[in-house]
C-alpha atoms as a PDB file:
ATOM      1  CA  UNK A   1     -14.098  16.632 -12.516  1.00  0.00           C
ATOM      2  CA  UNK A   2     -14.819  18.453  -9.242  1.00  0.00           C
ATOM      3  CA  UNK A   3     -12.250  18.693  -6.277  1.00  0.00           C
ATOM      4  CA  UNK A   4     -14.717  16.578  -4.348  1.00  0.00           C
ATOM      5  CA  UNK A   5     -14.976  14.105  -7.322  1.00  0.00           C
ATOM      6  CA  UNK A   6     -11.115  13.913  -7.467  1.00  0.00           C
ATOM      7  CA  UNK A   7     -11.047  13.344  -3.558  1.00  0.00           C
ATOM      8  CA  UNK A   8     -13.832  10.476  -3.508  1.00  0.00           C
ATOM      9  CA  UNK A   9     -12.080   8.621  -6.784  1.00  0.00           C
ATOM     10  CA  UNK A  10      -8.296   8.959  -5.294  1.00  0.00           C
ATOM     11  CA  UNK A  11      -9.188   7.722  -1.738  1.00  0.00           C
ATOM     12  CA  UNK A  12     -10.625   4.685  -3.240  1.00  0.00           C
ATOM     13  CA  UNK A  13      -8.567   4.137  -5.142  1.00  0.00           C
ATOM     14  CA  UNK A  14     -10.674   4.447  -8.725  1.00  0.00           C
ATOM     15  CA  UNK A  15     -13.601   3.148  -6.155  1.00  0.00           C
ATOM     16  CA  UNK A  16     -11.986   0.007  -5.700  1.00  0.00           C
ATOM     17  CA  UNK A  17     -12.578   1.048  -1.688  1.00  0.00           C
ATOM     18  CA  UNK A  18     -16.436   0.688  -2.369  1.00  0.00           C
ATOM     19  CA  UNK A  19     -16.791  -2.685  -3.416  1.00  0.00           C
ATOM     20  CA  UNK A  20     -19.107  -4.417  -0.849  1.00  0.00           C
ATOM     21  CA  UNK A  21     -16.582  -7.526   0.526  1.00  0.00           C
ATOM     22  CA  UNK A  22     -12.924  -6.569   1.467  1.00  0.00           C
ATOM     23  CA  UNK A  23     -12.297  -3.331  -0.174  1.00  0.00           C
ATOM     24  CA  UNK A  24      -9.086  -3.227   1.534  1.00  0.00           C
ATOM     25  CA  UNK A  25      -7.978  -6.607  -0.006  1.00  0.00           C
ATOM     26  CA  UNK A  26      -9.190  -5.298  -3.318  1.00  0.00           C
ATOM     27  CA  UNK A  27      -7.716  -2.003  -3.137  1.00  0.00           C
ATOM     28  CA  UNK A  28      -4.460  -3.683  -2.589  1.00  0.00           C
ATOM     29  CA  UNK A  29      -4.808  -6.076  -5.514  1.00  0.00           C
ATOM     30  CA  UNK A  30      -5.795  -2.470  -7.525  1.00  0.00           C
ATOM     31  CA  UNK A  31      -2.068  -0.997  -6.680  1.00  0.00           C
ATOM     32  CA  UNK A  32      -0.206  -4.318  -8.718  1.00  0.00           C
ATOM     33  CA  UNK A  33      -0.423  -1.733 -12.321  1.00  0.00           C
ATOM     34  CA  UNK A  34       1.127   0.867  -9.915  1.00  0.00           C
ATOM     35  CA  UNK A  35       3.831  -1.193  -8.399  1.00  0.00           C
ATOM     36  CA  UNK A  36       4.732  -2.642 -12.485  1.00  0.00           C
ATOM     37  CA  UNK A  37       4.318   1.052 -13.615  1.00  0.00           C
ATOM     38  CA  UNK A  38       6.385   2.429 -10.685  1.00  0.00           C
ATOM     39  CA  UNK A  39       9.159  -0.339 -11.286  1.00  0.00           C
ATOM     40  CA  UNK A  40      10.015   0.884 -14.567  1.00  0.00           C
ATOM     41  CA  UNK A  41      11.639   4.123 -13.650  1.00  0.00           C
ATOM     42  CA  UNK A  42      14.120   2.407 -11.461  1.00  0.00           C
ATOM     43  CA  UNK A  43      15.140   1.901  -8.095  1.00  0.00           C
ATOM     44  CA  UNK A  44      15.513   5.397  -7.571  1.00  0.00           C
ATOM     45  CA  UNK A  45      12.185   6.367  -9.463  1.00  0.00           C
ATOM     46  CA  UNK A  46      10.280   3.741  -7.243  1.00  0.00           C
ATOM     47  CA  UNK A  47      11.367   5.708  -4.648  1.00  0.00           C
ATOM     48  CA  UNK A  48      10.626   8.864  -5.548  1.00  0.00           C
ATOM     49  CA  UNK A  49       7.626   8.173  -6.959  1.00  0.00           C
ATOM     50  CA  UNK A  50       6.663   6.012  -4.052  1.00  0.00           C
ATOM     51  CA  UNK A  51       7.689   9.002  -1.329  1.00  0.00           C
ATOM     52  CA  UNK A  52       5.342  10.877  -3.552  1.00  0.00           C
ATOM     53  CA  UNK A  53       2.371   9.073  -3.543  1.00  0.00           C
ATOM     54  CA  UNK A  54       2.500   8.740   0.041  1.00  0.00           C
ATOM     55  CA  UNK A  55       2.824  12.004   0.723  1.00  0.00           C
ATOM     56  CA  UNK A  56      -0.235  12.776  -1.934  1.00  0.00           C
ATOM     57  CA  UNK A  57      -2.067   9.474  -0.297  1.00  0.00           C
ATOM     58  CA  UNK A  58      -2.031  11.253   3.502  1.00  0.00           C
ATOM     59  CA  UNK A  59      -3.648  14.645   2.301  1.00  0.00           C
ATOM     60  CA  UNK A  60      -6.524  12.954   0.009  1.00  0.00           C
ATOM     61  CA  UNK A  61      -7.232  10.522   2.713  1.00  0.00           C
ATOM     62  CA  UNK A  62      -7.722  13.554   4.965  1.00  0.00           C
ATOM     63  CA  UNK A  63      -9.412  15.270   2.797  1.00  0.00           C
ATOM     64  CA  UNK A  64     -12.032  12.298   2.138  1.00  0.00           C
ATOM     65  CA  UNK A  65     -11.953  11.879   5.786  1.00  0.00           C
ATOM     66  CA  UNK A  66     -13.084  15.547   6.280  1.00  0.00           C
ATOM     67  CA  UNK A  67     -15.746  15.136   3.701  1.00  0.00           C
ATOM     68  CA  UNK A  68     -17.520  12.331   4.758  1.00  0.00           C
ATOM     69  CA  UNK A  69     -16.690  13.046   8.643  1.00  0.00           C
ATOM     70  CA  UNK A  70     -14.940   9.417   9.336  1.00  0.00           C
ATOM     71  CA  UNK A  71     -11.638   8.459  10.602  1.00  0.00           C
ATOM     72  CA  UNK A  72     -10.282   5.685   8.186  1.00  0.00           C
ATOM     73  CA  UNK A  73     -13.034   4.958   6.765  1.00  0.00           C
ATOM     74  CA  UNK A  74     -12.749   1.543   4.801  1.00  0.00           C
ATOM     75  CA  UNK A  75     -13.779   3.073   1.404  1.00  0.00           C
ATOM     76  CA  UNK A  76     -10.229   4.818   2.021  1.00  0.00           C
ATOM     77  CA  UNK A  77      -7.718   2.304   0.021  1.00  0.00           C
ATOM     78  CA  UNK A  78      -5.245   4.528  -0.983  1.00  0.00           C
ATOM     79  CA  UNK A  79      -3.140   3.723   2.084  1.00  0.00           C
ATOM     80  CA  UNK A  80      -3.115  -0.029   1.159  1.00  0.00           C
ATOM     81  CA  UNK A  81      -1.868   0.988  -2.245  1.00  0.00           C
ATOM     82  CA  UNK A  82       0.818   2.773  -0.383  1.00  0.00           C
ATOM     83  CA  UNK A  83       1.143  -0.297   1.747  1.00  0.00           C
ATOM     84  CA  UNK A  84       1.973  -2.726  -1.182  1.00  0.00           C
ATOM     85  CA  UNK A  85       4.092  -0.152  -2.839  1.00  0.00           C
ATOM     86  CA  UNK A  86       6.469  -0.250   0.177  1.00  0.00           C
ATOM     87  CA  UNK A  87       6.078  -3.911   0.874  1.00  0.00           C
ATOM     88  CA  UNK A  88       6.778  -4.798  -3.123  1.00  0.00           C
ATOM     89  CA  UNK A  89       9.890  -2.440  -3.050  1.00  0.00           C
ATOM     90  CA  UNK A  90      13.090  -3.901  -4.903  1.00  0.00           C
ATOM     91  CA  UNK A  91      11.888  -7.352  -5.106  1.00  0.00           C
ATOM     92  CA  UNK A  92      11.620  -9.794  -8.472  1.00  0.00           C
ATOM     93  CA  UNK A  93       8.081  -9.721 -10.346  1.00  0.00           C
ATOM     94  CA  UNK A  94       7.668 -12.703 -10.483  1.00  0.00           C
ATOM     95  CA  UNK A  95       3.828 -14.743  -9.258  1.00  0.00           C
ATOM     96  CA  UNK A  96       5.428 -16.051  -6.158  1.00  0.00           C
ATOM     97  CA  UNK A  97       6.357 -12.868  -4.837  1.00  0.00           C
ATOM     98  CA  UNK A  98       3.579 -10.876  -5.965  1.00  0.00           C
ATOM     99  CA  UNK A  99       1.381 -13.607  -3.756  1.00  0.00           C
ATOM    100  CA  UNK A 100       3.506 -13.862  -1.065  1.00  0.00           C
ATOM    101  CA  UNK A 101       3.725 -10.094  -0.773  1.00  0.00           C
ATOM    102  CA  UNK A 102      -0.324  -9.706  -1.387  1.00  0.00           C
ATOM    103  CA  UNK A 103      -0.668 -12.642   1.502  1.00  0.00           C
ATOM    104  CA  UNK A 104       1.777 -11.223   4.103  1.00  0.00           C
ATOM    105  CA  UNK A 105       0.696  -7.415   3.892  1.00  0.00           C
ATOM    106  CA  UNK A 106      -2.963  -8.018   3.873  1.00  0.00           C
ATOM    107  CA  UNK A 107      -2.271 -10.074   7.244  1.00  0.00           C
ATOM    108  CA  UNK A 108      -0.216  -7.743   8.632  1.00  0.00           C
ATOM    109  CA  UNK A 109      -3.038  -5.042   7.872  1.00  0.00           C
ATOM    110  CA  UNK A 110      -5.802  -7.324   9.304  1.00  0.00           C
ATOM    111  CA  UNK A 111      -4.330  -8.579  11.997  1.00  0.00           C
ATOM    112  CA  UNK A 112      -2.381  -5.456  13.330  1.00  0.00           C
ATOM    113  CA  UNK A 113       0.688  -6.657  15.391  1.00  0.00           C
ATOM    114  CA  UNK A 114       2.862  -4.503  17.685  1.00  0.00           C
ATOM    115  CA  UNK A 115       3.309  -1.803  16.095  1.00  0.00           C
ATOM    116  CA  UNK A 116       1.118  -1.383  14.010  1.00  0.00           C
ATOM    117  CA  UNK A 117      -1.896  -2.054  15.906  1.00  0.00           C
ATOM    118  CA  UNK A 118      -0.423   0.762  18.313  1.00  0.00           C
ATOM    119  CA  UNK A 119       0.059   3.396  15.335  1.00  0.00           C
ATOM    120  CA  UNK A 120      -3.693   2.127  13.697  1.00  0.00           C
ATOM    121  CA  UNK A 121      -5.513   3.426  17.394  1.00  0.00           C
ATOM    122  CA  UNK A 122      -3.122   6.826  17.939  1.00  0.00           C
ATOM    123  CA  UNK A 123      -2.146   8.402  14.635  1.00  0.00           C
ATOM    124  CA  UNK A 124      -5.185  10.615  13.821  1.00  0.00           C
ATOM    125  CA  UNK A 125      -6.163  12.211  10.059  1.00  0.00           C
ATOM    126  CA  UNK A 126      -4.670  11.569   6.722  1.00  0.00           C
ATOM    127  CA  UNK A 127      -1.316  10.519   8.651  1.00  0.00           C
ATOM    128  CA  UNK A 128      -2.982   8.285  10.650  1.00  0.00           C
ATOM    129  CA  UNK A 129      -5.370   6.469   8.188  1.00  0.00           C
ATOM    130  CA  UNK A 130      -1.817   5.970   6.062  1.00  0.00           C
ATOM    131  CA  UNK A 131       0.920   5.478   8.294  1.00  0.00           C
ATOM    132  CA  UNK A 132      -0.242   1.608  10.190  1.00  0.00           C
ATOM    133  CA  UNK A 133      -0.270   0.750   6.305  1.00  0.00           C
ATOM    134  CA  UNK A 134       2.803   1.991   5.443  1.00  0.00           C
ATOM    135  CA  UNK A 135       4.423   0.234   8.563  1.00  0.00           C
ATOM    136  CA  UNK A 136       2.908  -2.924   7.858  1.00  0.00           C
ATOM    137  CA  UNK A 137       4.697  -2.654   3.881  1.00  0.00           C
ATOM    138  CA  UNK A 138       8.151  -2.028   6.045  1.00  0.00           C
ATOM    139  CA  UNK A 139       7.575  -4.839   7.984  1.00  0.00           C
ATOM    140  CA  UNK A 140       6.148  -7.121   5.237  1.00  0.00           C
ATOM    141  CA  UNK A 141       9.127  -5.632   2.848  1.00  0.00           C
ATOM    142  CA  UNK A 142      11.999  -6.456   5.464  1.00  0.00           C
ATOM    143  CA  UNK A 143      10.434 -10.221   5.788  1.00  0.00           C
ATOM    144  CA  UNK A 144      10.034 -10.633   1.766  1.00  0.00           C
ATOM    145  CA  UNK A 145      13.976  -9.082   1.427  1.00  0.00           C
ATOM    146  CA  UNK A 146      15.463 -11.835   3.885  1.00  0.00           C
ATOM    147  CA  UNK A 147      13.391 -14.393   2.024  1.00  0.00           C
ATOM    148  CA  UNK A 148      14.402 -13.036  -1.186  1.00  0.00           C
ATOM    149  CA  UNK A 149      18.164 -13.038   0.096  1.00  0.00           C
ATOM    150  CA  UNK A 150      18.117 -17.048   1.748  1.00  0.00           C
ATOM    151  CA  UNK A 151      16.060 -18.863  -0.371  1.00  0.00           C
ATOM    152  CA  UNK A 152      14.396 -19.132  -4.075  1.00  0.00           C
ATOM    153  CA  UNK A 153      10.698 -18.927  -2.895  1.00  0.00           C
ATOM    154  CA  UNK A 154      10.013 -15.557  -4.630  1.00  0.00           C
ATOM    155  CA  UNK A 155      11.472 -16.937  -7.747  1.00  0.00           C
ATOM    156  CA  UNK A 156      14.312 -16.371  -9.879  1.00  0.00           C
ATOM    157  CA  UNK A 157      17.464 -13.772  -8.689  1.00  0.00           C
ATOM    158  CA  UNK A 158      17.369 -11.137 -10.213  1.00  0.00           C
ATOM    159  CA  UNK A 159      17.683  -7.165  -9.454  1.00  0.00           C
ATOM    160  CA  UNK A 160      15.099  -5.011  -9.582  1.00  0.00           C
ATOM    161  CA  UNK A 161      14.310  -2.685 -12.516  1.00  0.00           C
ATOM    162  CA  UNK A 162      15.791  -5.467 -15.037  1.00  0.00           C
END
């Protein structure tokens, strides 16, 4: 496979970011494998392999950005996989929290509160097209914890990695 090949299959995510109706939505239910793969190295692994991927996710989407000449294009859906990453970080895998994590990020992503919003119209490049994602996993991830922490909504207590 060419670099360019590599670029255009990574950005989208396996071309998850090309399907006609809410590629973002879709690229975020494509990173679920990656979050249960991810998960079974660990806390620390999660981490580290989450850092990573964001880190890789930044330079392809500037790369595919430079190719195709588009700032955030919405074929790019690598940065909601790094999105739900973050916002599924050392939670229970269980249905409820899977959904209520899909729900909350994808709204936060759509409808771009303070700060994201503010980070999605002034970061430029790879950065840029990743970092109003990655914000709106904190911010979903923070919500889901305190959730996690007062009530049983997400599902049975348990730690993560187990």
């Amino acid at each position: 496979m060419n670099s360019r090949r590599k670029i255009e299959v990574l950005a989208t995510f396996f071309y998850l970011g090309r399907v006609p109706l809410m590629p973002g939505t879709v690229g975020t239910l494509g990173a679920i494998p990656l979050v249960l793969l991810f998960s079974l190295t660990g806390v620390y692994g999660y981490i580290v392999l989450t850092f990573a991927f964001t880190l890789y996710a930044i330079r392809i989407a500037d790369q595919y950005e430079q190719m195709v000449q588009d700032h955030d294009s919405k074929e790019i859906v690598i940065d909601e996989v790094v999105g739900f990453l973050i916002t599924m970080f050392w939670l229970p895998h269980t249905w409820q929290a899977f959904l209520i994590g899909f729900i909350l990020f994808r709204a936060l992503d759509i409808i771009k509160p303070y700060p994201i919003g503010y980070i999605d119209k002034n970061a430029t490049g790879g950065f840029g097209t990743v970092v109003d994602d990655l914000v709106a996993g904190v911010i979903a991830n923070i919500a889901l914890q305190f959730v996690y922490t007062q009530t049983t909504w997400l599902g049975v207590q348990q730690t993560f990695g187990h």
